[in-house]
N, C-alpha and C. Protein backbone atom coordinates (compact mmCIF):
# COMPACT_ATOMS: atom_id res chain seq x y z
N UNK A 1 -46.47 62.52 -61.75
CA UNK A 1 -46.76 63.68 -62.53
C UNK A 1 -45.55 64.61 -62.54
N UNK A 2 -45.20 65.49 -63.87
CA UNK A 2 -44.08 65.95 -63.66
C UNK A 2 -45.08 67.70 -63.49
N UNK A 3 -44.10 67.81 -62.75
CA UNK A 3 -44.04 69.64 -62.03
C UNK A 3 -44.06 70.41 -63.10
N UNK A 4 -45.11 71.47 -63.45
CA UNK A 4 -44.42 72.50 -64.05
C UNK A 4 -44.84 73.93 -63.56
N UNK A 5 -43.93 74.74 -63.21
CA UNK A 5 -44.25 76.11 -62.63
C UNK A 5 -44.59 77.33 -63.09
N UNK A 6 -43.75 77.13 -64.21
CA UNK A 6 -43.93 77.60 -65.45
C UNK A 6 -44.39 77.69 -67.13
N UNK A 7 -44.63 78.27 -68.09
CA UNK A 7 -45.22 77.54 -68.97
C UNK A 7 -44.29 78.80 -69.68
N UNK A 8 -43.29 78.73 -70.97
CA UNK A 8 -43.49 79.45 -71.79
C UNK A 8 -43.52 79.16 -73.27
N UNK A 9 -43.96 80.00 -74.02
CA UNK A 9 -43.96 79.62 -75.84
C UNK A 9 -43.02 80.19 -76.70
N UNK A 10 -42.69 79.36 -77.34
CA UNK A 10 -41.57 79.80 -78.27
C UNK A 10 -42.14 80.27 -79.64
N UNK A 11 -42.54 81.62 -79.81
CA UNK A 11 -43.13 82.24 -81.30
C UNK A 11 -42.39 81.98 -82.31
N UNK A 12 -41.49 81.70 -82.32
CA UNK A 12 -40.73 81.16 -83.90
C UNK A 12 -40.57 79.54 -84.09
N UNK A 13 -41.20 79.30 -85.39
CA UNK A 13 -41.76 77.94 -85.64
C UNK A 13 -39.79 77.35 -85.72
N UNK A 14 -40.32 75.76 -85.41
CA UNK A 14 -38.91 74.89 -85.37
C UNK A 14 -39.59 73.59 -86.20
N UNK A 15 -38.27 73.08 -86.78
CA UNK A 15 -38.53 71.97 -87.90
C UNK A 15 -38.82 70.64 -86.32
N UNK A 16 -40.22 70.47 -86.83
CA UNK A 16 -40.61 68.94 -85.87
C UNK A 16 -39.39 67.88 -85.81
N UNK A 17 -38.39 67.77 -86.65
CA UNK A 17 -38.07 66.52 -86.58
C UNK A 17 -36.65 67.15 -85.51
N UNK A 18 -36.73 68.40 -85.19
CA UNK A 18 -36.12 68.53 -83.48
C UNK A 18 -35.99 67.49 -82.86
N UNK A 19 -35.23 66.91 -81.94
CA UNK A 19 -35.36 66.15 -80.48
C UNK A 19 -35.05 67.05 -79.58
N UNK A 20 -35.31 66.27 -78.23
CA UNK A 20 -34.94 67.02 -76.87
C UNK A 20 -33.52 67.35 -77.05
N UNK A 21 -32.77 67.50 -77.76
CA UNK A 21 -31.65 67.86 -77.15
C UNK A 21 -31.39 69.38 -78.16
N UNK A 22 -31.81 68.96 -79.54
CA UNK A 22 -31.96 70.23 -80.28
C UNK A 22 -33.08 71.44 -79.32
N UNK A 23 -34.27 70.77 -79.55
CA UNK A 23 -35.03 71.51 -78.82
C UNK A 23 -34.17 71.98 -77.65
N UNK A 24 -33.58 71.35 -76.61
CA UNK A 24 -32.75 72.21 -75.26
C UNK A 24 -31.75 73.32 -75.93
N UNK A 25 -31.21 72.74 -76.90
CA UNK A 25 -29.97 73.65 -77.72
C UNK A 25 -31.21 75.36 -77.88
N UNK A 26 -32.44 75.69 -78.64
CA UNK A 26 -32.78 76.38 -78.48
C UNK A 26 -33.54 77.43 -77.12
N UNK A 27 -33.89 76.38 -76.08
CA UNK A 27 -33.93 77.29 -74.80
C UNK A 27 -32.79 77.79 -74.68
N UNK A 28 -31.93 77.41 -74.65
CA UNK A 28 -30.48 77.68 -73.70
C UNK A 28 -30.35 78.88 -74.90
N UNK A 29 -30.47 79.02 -75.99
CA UNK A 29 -30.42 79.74 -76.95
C UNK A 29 -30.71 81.50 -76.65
N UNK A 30 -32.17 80.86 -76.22
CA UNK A 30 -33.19 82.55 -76.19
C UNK A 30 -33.16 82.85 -75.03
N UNK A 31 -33.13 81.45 -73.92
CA UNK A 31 -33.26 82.40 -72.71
C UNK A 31 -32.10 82.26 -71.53
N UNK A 32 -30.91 81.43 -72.22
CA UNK A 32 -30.10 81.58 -71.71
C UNK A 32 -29.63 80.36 -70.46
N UNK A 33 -30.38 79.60 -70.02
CA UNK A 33 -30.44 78.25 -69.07
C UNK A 33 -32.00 77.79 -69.30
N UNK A 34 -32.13 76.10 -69.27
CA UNK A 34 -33.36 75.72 -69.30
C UNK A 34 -33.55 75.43 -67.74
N UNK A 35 -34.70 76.27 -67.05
CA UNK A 35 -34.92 75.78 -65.95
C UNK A 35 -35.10 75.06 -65.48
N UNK A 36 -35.08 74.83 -64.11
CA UNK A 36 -35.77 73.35 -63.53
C UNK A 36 -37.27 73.72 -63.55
N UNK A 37 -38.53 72.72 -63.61
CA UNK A 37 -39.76 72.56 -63.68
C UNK A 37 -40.46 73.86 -63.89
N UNK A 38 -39.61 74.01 -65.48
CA UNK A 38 -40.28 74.83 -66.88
C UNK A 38 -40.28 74.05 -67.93
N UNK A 39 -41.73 74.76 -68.38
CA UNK A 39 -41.56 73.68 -69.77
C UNK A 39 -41.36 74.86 -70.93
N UNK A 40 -41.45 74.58 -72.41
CA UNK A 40 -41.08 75.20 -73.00
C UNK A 40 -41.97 74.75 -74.47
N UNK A 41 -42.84 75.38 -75.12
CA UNK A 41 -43.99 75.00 -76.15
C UNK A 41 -42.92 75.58 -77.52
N UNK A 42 -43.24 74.51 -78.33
CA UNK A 42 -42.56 75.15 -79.94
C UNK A 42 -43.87 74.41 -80.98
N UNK A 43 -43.96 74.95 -82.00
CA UNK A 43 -44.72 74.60 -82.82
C UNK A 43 -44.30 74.61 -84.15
N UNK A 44 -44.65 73.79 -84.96
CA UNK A 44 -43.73 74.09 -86.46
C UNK A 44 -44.62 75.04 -87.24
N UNK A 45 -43.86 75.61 -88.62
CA UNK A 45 -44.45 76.61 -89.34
C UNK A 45 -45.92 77.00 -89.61
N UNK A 46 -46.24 75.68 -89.93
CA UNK A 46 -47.86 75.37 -90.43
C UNK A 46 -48.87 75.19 -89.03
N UNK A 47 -48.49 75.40 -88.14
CA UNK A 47 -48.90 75.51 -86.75
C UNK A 47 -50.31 74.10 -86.73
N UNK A 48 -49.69 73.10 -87.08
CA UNK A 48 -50.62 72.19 -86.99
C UNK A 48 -49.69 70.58 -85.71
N UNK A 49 -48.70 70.60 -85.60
CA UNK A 49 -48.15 70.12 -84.61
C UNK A 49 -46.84 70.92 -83.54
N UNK A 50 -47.24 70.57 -82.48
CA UNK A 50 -46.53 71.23 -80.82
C UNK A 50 -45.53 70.22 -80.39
N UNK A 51 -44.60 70.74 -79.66
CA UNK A 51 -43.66 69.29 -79.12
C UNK A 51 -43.33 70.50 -77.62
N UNK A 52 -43.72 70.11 -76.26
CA UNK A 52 -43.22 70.63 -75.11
C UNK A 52 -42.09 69.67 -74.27
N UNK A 53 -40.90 70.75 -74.40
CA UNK A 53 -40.06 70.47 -73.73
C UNK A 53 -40.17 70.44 -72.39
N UNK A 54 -39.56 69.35 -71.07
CA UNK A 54 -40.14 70.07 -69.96
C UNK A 54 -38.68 69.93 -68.87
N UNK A 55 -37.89 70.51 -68.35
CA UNK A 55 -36.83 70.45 -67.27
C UNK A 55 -37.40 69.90 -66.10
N UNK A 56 -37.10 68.34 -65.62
CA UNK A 56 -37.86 68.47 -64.63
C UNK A 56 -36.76 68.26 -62.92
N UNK A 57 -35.47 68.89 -63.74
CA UNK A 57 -34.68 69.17 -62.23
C UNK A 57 -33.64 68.25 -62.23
N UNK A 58 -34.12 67.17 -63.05
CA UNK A 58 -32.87 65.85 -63.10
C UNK A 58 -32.69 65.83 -64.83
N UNK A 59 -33.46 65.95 -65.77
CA UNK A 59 -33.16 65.52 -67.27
C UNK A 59 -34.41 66.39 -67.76
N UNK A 60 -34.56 65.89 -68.79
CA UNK A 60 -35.51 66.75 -69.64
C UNK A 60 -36.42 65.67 -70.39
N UNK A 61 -37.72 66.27 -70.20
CA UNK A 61 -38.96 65.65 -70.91
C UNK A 61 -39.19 65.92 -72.68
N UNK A 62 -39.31 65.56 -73.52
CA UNK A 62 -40.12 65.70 -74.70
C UNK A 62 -41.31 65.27 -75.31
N UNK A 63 -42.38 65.53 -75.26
CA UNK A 63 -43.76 65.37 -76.09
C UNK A 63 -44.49 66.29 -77.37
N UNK A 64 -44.64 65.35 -77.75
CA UNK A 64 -45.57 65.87 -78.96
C UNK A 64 -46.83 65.64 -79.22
N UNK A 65 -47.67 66.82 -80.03
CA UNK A 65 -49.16 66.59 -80.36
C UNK A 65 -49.29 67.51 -81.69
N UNK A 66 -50.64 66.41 -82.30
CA UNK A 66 -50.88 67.59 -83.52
C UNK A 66 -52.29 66.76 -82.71
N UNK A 67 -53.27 67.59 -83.86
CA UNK A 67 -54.55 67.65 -84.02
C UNK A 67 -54.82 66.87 -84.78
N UNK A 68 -56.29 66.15 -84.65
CA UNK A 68 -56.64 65.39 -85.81
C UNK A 68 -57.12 66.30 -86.93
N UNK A 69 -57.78 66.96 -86.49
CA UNK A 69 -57.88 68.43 -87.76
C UNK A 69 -57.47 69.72 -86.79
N UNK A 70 -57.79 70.47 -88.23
CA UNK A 70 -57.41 71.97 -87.27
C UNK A 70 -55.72 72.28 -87.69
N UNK A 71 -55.77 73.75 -86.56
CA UNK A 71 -54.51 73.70 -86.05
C UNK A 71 -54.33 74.53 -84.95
N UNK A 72 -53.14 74.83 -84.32
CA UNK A 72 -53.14 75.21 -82.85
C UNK A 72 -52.79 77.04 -83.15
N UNK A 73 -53.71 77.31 -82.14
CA UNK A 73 -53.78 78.76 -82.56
C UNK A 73 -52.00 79.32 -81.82
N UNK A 74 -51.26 79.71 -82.61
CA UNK A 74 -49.98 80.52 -82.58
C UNK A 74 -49.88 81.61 -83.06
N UNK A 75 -49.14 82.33 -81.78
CA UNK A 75 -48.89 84.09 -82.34
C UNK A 75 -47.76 83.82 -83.54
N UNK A 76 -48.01 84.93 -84.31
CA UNK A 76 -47.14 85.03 -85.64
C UNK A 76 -45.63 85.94 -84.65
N UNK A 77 -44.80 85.49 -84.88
CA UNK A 77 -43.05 85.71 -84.86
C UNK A 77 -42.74 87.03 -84.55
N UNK A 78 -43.51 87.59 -86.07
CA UNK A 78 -43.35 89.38 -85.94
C UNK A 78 -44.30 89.77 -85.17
N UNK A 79 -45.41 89.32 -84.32
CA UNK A 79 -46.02 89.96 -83.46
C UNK A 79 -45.55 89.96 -81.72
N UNK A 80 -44.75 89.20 -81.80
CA UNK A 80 -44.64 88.94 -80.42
C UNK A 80 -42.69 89.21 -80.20
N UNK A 81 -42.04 88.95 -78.97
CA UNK A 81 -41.05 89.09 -78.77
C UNK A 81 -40.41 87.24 -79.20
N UNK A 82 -39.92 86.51 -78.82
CA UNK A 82 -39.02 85.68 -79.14
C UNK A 82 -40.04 84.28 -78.51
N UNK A 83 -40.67 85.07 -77.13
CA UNK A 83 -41.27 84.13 -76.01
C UNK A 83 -42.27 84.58 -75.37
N UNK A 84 -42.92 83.72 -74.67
CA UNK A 84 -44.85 84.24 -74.12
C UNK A 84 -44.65 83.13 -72.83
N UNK A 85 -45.25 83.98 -71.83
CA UNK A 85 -45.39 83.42 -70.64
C UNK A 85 -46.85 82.44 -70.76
N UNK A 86 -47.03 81.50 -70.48
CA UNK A 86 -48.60 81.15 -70.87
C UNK A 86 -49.35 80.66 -68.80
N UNK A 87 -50.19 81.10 -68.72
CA UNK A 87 -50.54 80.36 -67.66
C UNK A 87 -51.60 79.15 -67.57
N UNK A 88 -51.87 78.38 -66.78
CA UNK A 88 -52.34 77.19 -66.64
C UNK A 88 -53.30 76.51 -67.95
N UNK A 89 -54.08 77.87 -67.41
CA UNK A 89 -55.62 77.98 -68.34
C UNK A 89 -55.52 77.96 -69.87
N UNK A 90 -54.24 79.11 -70.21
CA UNK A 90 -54.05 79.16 -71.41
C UNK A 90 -53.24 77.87 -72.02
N UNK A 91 -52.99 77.48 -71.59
CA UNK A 91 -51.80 76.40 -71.60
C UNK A 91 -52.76 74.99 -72.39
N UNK A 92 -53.98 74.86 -71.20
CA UNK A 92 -54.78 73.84 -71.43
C UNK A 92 -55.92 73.91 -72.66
N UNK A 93 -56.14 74.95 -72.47
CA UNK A 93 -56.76 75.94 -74.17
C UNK A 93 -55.95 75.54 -75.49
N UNK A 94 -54.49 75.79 -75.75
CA UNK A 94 -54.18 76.01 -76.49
C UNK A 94 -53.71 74.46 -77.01
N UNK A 95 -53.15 73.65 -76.35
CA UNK A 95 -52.96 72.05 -76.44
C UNK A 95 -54.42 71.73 -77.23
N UNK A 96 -55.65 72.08 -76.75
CA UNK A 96 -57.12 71.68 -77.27
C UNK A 96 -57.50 72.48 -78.61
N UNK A 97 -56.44 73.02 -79.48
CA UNK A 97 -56.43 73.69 -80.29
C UNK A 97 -57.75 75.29 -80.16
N UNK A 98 -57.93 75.50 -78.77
CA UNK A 98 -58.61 76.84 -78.98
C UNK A 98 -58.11 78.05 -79.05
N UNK A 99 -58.93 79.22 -78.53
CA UNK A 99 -58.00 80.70 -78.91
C UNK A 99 -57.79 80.92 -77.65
N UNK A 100 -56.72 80.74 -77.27
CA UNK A 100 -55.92 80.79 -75.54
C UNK A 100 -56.00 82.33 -75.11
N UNK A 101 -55.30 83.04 -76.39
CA UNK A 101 -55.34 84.51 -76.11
C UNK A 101 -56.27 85.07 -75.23
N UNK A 102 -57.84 84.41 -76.02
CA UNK A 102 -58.77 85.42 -75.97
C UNK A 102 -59.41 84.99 -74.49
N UNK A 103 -59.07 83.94 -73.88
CA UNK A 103 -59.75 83.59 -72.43
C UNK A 103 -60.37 84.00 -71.73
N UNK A 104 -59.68 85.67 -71.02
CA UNK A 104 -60.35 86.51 -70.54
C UNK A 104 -61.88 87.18 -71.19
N UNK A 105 -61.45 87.33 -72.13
CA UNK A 105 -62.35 87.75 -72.58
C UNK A 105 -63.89 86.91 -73.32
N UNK A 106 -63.42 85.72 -73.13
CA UNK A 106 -64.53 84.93 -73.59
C UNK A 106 -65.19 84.07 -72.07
N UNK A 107 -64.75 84.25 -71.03
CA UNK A 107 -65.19 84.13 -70.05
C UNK A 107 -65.98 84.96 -69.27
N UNK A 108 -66.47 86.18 -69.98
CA UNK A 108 -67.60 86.90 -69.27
C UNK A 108 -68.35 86.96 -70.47
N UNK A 109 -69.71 87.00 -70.25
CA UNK A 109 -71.07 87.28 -71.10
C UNK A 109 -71.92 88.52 -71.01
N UNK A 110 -71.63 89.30 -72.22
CA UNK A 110 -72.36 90.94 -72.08
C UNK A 110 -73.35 91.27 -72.58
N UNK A 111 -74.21 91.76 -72.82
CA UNK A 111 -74.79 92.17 -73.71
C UNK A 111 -74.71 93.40 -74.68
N UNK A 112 -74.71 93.14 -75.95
CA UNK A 112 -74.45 93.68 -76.64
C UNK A 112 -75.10 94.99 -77.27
């Protein structure tokens, strides 16, 4: 299993036909070094396929996913800064095309 300690998202969509090495060309881009056992989420425009980059200390991982329908819920560009820390939960949410954001808040039951 590869390590990851970190999780972050890249809010500005990238053309899928990226590879790992383009894709690394943009970490090193925004945040300046790709870490060891960080990964790094990009999604293209139409937010219907993801490709996570992952550093795992010796080389670098690349995978991809779309949905069979749907699409993966992504913050819009102008709402956010460049990048989003994601943690575990959200991480595993958002791969399953749900609303990652809202987690907290859909994990307690109130009455209304």
């Amino acid at each position: 299993m590869i390590r990851i300690d970190a999780m972050w998202l890249a809010a500005e969509p990238i053309d899928m036909r990226a590879g790992a090495e383009r894709l690394l060309a943009r970490v090193v881009q925004v945040f300046g070094a790709a870490q060891a056992h960080h990964g790094y989420l990009f999604a293209n425009a139409r937010g219907t396929r993801i490709k996570l980059l992952v550093h795992d200390g010796f080389g670098v991982w690349c995978a991809a996913r779309r949905l069979n329908a749907g699409r993966f819920v992504w913050p819009g560009a102008t709402n956010v800064t460049s990048s989003l820390s994601l943690t575990p939960a959200q991480f595993d949410a958002l791969v399953l095309g749900l609303p990652w954001q809202r987690l907290a808040e859909l994990s307690v039951i109130t009455r209304a």
